[in-house]
Protein backbone atom coordinates (compact mmCIF):
# COMPACT_ATOMS: atom_id res chain seq x y z
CA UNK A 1 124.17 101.11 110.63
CA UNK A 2 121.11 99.79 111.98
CA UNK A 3 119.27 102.68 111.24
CA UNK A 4 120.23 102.34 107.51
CA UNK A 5 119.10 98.85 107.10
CA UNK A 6 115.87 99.54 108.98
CA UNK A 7 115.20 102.15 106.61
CA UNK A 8 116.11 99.98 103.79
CA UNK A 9 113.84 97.14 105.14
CA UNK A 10 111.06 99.46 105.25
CA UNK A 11 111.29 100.84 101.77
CA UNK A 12 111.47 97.32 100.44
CA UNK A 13 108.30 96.46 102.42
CA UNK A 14 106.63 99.56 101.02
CA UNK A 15 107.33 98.88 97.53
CA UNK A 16 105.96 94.80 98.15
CA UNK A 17 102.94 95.99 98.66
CA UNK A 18 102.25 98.75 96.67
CA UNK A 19 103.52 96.07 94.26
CA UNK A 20 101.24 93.48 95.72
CA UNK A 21 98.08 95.94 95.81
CA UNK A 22 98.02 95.50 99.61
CA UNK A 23 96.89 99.48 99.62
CA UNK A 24 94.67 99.24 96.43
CA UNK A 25 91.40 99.34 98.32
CA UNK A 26 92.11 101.92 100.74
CA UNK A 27 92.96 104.18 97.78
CA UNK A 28 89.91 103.42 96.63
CA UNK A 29 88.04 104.44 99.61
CA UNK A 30 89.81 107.80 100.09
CA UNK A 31 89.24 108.34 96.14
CA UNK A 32 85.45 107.39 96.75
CA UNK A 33 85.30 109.86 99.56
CA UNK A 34 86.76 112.61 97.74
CA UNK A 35 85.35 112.58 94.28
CA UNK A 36 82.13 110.83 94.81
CA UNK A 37 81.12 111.90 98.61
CA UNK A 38 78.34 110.81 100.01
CA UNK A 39 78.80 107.38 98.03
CA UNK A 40 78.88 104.03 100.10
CA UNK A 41 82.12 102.27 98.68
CA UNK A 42 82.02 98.64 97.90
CA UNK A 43 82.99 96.17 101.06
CA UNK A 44 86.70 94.97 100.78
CA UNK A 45 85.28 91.46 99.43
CA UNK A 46 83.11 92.83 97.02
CA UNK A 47 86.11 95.29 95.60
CA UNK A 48 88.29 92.39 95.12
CA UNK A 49 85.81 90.49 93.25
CA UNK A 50 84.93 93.04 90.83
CA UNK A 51 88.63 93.96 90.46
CA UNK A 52 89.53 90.02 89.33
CA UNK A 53 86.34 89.23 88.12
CA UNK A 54 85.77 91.83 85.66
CA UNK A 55 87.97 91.29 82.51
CA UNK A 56 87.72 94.74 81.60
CA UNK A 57 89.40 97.55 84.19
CA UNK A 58 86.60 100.25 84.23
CA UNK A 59 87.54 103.44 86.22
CA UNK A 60 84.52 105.64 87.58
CA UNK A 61 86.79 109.01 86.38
């Protein structure tokens, strides 16, 4: 029984914060790394800034 509500915690956890964005930047890096290598990827601060800042959502692909 445990088991079952400790994998039913987790899975509620996991869709918070995809829901949240909590994992939006990391994405981004491993994105960055594999279609752009060799590019330095924004700092965390700087991501979040353009991401809220910017009114329109431009994608690099």
């Amino acid at each position: 029984m445990r088991a079952a509500v400790a994998r039913a915690a987790a899975g509620v956890r996991w869709y918070w914060t995809t829901l949240m964005g909590d994992h939006d930047y990391e994405r981004y890096v491993a994105h960055l790394a594999r279609v752009h290598p060799g590019e330095e990827p924004e700092s965390i601060r700087e991501y979040w800034r353009s991401r809220h800042d910017s009114p329109v959502q431009a994608r690099c692909c």
